[in-house]
Structure formats: C-alpha cells, structure tokens
C-alpha atoms as a PDB file:
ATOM      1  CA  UNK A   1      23.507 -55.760  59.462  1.00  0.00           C
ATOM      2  CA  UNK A   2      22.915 -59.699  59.266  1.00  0.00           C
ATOM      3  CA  UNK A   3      21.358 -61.675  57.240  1.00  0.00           C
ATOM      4  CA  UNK A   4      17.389 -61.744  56.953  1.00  0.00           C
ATOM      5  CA  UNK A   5      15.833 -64.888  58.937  1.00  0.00           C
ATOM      6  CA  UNK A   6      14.911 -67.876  56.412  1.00  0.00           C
ATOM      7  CA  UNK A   7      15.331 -71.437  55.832  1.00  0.00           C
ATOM      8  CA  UNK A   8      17.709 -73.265  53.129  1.00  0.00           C
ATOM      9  CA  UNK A   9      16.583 -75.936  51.503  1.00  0.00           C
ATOM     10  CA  UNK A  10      19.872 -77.672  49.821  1.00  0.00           C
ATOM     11  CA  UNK A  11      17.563 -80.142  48.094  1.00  0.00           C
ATOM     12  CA  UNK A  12      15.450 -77.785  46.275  1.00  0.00           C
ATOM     13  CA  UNK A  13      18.164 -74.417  46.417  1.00  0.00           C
ATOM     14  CA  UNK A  14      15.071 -72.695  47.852  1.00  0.00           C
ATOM     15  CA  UNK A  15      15.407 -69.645  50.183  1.00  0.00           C
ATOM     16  CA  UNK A  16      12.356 -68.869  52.465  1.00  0.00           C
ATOM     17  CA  UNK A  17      11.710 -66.556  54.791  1.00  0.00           C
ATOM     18  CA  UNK A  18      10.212 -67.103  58.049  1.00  0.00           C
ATOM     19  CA  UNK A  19       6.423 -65.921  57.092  1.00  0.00           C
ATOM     20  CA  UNK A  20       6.703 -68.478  54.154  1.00  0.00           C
ATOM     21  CA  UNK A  21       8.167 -66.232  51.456  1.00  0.00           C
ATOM     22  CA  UNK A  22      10.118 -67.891  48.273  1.00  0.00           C
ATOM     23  CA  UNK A  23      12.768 -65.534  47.684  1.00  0.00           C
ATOM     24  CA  UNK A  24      14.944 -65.801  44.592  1.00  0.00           C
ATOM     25  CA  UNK A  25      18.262 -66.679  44.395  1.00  0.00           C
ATOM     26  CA  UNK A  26      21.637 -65.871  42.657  1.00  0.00           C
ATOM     27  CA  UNK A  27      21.746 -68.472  40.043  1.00  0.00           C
ATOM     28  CA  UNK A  28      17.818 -68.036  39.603  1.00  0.00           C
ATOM     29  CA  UNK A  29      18.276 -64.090  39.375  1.00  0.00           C
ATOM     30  CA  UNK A  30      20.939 -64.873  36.302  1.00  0.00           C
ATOM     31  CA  UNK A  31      18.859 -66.957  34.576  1.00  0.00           C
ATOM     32  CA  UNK A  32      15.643 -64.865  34.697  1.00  0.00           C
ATOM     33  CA  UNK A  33      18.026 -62.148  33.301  1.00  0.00           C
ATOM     34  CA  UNK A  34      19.128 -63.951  30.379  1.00  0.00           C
ATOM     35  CA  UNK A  35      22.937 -64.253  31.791  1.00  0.00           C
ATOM     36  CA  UNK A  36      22.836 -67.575  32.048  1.00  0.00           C
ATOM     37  CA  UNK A  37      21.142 -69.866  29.446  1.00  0.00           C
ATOM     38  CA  UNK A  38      20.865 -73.672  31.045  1.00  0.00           C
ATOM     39  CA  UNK A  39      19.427 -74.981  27.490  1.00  0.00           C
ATOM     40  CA  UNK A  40      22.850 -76.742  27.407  1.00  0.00           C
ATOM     41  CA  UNK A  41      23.468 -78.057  30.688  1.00  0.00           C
ATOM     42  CA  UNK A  42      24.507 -81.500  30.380  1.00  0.00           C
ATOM     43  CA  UNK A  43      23.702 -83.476  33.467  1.00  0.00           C
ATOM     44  CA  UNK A  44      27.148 -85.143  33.699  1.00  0.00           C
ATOM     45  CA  UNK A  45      28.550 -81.106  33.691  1.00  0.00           C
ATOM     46  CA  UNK A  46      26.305 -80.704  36.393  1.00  0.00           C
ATOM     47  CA  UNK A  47      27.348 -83.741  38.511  1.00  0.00           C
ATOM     48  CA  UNK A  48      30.414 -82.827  38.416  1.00  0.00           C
ATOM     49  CA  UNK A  49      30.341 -79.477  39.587  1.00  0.00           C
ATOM     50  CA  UNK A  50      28.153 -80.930  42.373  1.00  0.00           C
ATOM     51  CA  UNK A  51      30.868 -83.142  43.486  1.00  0.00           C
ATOM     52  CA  UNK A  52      33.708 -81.001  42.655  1.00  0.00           C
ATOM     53  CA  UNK A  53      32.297 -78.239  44.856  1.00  0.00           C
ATOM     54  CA  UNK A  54      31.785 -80.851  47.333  1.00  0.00           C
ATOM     55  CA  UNK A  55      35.319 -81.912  47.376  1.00  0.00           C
ATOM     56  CA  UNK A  56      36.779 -79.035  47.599  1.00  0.00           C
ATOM     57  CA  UNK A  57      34.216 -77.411  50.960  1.00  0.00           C
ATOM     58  CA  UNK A  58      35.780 -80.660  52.561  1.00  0.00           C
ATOM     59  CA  UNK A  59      39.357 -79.793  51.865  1.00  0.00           C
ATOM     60  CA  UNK A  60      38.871 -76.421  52.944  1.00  0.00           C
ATOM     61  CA  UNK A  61      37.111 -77.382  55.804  1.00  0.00           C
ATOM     62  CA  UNK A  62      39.564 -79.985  56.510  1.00  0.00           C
ATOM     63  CA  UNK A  63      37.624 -83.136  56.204  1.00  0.00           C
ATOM     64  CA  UNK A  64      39.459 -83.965  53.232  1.00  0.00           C
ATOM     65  CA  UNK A  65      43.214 -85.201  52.744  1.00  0.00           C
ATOM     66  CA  UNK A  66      44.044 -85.191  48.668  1.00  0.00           C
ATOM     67  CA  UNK A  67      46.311 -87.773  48.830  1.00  0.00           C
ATOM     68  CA  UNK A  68      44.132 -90.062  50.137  1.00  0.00           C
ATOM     69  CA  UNK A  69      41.165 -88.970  47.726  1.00  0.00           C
ATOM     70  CA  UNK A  70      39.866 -91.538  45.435  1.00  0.00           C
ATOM     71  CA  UNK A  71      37.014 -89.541  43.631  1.00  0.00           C
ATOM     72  CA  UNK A  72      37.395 -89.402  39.709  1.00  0.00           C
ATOM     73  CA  UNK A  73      37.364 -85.787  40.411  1.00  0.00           C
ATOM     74  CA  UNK A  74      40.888 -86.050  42.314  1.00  0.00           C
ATOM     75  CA  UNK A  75      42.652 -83.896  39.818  1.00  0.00           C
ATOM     76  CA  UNK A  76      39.716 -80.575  40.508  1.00  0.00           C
ATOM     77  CA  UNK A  77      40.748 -80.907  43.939  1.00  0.00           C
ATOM     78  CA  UNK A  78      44.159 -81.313  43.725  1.00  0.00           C
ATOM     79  CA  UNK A  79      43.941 -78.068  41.531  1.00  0.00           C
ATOM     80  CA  UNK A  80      41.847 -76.422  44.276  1.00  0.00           C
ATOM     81  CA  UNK A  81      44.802 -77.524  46.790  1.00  0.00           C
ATOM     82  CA  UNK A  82      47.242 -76.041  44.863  1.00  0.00           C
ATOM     83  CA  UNK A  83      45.535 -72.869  44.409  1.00  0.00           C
ATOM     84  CA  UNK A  84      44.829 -72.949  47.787  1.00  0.00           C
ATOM     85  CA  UNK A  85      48.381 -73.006  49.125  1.00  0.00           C
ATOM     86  CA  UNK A  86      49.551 -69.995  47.128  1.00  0.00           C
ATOM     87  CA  UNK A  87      46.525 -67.921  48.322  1.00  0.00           C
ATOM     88  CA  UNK A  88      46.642 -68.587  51.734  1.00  0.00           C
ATOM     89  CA  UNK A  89      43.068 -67.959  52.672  1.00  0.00           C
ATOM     90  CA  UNK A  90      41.262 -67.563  55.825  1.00  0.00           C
ATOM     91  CA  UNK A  91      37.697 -68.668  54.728  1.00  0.00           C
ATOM     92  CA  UNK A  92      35.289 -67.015  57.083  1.00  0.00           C
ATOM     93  CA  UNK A  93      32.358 -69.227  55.452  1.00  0.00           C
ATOM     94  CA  UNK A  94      32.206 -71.978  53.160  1.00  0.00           C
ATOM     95  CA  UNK A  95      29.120 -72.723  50.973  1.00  0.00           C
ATOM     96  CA  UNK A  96      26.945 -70.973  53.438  1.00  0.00           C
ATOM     97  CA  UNK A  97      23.643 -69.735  52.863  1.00  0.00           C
ATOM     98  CA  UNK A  98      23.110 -66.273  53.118  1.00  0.00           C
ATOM     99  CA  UNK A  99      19.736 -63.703  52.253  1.00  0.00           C
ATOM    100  CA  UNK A 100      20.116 -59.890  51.887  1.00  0.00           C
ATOM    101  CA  UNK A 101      17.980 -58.102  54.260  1.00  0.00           C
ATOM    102  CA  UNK A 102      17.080 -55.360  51.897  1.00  0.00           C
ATOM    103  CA  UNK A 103      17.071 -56.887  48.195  1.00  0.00           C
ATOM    104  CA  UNK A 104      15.501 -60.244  49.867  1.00  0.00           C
ATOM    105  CA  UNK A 105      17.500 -62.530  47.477  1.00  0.00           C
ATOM    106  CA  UNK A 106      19.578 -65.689  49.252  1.00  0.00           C
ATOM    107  CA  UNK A 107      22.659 -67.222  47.640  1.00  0.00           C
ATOM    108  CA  UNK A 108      25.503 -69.270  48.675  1.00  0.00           C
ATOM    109  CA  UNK A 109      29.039 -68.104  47.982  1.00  0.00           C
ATOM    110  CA  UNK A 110      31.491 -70.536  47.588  1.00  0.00           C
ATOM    111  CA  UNK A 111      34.340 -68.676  49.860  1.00  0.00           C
ATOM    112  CA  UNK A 112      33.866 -65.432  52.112  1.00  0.00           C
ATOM    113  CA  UNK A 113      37.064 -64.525  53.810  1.00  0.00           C
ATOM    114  CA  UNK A 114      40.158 -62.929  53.675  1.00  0.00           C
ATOM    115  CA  UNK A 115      42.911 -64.068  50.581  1.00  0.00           C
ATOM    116  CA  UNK A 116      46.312 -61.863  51.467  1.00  0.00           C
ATOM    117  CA  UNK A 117      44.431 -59.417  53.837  1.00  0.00           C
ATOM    118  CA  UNK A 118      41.720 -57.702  51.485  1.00  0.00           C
ATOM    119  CA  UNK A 119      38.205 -59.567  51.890  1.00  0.00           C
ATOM    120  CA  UNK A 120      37.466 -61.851  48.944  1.00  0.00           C
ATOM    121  CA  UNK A 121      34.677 -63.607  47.662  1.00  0.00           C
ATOM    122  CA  UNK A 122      35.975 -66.272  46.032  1.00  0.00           C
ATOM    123  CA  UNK A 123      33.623 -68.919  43.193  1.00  0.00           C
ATOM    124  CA  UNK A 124      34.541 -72.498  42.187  1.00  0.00           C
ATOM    125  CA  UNK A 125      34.092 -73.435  38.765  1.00  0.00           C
ATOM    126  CA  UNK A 126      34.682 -76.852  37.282  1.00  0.00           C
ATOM    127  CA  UNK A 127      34.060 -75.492  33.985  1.00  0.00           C
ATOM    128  CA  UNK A 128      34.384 -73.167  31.318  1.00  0.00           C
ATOM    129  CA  UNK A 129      34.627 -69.389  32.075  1.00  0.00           C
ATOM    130  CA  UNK A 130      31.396 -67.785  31.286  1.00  0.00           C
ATOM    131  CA  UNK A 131      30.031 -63.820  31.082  1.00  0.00           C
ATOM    132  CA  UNK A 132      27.974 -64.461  34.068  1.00  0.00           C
ATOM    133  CA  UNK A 133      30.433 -64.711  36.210  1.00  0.00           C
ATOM    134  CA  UNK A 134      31.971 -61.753  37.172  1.00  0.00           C
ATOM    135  CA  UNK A 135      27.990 -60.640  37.684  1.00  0.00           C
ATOM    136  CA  UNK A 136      27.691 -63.436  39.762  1.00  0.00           C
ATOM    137  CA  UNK A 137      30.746 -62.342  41.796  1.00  0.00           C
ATOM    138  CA  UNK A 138      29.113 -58.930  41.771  1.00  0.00           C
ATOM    139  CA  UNK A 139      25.585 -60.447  43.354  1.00  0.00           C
ATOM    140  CA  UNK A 140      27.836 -62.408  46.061  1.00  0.00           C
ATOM    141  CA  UNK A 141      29.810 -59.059  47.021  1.00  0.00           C
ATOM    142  CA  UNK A 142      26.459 -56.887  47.592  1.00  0.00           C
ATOM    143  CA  UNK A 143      24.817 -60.429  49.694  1.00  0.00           C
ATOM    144  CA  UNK A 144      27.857 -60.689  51.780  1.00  0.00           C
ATOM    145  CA  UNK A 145      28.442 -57.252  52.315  1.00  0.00           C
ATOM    146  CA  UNK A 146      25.698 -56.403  54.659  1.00  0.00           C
ATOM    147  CA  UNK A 147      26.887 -59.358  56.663  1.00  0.00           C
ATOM    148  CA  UNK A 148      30.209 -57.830  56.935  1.00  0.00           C
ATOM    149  CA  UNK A 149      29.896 -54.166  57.126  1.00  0.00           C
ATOM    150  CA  UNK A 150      31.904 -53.299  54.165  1.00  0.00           C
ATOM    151  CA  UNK A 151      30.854 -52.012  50.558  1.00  0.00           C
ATOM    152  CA  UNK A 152      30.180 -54.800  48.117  1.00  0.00           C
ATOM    153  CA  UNK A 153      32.840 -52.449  45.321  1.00  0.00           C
ATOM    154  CA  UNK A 154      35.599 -52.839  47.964  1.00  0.00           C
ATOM    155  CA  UNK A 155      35.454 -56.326  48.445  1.00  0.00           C
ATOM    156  CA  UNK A 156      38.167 -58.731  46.423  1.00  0.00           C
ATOM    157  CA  UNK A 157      35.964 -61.035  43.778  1.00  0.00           C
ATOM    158  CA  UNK A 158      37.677 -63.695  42.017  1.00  0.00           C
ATOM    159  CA  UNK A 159      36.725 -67.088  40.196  1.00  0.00           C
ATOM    160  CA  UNK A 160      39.153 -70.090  40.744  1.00  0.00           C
ATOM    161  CA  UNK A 161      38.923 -72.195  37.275  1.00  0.00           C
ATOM    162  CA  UNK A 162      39.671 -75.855  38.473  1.00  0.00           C
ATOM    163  CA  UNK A 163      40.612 -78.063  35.587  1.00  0.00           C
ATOM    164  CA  UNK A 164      40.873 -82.297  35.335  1.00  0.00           C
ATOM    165  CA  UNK A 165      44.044 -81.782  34.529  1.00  0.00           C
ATOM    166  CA  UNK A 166      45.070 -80.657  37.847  1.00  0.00           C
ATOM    167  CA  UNK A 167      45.348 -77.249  36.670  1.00  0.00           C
ATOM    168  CA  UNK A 168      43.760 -74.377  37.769  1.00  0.00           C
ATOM    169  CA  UNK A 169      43.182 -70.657  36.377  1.00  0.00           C
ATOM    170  CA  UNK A 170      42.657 -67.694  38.742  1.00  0.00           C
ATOM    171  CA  UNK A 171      40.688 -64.198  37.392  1.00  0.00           C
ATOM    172  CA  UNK A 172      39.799 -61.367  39.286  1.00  0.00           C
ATOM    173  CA  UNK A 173      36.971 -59.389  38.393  1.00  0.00           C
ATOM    174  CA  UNK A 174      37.676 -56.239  38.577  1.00  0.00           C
ATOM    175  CA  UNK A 175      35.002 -54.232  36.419  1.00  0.00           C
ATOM    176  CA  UNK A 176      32.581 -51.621  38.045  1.00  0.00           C
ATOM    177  CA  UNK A 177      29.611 -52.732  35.299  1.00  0.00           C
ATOM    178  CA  UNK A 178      29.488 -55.932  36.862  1.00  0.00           C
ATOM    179  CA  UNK A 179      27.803 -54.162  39.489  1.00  0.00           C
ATOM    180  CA  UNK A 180      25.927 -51.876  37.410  1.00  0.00           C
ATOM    181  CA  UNK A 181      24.629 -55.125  35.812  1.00  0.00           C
ATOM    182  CA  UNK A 182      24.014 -57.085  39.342  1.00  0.00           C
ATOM    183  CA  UNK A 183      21.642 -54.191  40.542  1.00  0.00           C
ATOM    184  CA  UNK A 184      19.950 -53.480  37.334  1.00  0.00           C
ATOM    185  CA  UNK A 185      19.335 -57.126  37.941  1.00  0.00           C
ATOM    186  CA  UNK A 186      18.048 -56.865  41.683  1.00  0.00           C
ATOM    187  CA  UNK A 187      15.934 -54.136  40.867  1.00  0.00           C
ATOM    188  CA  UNK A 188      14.186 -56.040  37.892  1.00  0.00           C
ATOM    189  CA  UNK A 189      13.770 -59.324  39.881  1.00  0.00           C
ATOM    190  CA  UNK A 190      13.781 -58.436  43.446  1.00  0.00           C
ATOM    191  CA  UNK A 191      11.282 -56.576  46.298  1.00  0.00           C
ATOM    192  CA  UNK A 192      13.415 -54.205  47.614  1.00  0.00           C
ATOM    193  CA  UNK A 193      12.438 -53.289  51.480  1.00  0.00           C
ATOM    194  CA  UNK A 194      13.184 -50.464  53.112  1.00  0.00           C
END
C-alpha cells in the first residue's frame, strides 16, 4: 500500500494532506510523548546535525566526494563513509518524505534499503545516543512498511553514531517494546483511519 497523498514542507517539517490536513510527524509524535525533551537543544547541536545529515544524503547519493570535502563537519562524513563501505547498502530512499496511510503521521527516514540483504532502516545521528531512538527506529519501520509490503517487526533498524572524530558507532535495535512503545504512541497522538 503507498504512501497517503500530501505535501512536505522541508522549511517548516510540516506534513499535509491534500484536503489541507496538518498531520504530525515522527519527531513531533516523540516529543508530545515525553521521549524527547528539546529544553536542551543547543542551536549549534542542531546546526550541525542539519549539515551533517546533509553531508552525508550527498555522499550517499553521490554528489559528494570526501576527499574533496571542506565542511568543518568532514570528519561526520568521513565516519559515515567508513561505515558505509563495511555495510554495503543499497539505499532505496534517502531522506524522503513519507505519510502512513492508516496512522496519518509523515516522517522522513534517513535510509530505507537493503544493508547485507535484510531491509533496514537505518538513522544518522551526530550526537549522543538517546532512549528515543530505538522508538524512533520503531515509528520509521511501521511508516515504511506499508510502502514496502513487509511487517514493520521484520524489518532491520539500526542507528549509525557519527562522531568528529571520524569515528562512528553502529547499534541495532532489536527490542519488541520499542514497538509496543511506538504504537501506544500512534494511538495517543494519531487519527487512525480505517
């Protein structure tokens, strides 16, 4: 089943659907449900995650050639390039915007595809691992897996930990709560439709 119709706004991170609907979104969804608490965002953390994540969609889209990268943020994607090489992904989408047809929520994972044959979804971080994450894994896997006909538990969900260092830490998220979490979640925050 494919995605609902809407429009993304990348300005404002707004989902809408075609009748003029604001639907929520992942990041929205974990803050509402005290998962994430944004009290201590700092806006240079946040500028760099916006480049960073930047960065890295070009080098996986292959706009981007590391050696020739002069961002201060070199190092995140040189760590992204290294991960990248020992995965060996197939990224089906990058940063795409997707809404659920039945829980109306939109989101954007990072990476849908395939990392050694089992279908991933894969999140960039430029920080610090946080307990919202493997929920937020756990949101991406049931939005992408009406999109691609498989059952959000069966679907691969990891979180790639880039660090300036040029470092990087992979973790897998493995844990069936994170789903019992992410749908106690939809069904607080969300219009289900039939």
């Amino acid at each position: 089943m494919a995605s609902l119709p809407f429009r993304f706004d990348a300005e404002t991170h707004e989902y809408v659907t075609l009748d003029g609907e604001l639907l929520p979104h992942i990041t929205g969804l974990l803050k509402d449900s005290g998962w994430i608490d944004d009290r201590w965002f700092r806006e240079e953390d946040s500028e760099r995650g916006r480049q960073v994540h930047a960065l890295c969609a070009r080098y996986d889209l292959g706009a981007l050639d590391v050696a020739t990268c002069r961002s201060p943020y070199r190092a995140y994607v040189q760590a992204h390039a290294k991960a990248m090489q020992i995965l060996g992904p197939d990224w089906w989408q990058v940063e795409e915007p997707l809404v659920h047809p039945h829980w109306r929520f939109g989101g954007r994972p990072d990476r849908v595809g395939l990392v050694h044959g089992a279908r991933t979804v894969l999140e960039v971080k430029s920080g610090a691992e946080a307990k919202a994450h493997p929920v937020q894994t756990a949101l991406q896997a049931i939005l992408v897996s009406t999109e691609h006909e498989l059952p959000a538990e069966h679907w691969q969900r990891m979180a790639l930990y880039l660090q300036r260092t040029g470092k990087f830490r992979l973790i897998e998220h493995t844990h069936e709560r994170d789903f019992h979490e992410a749908r106690k979640i939809l069904r607080t925050f969300c219009r289900r439709v039939a």
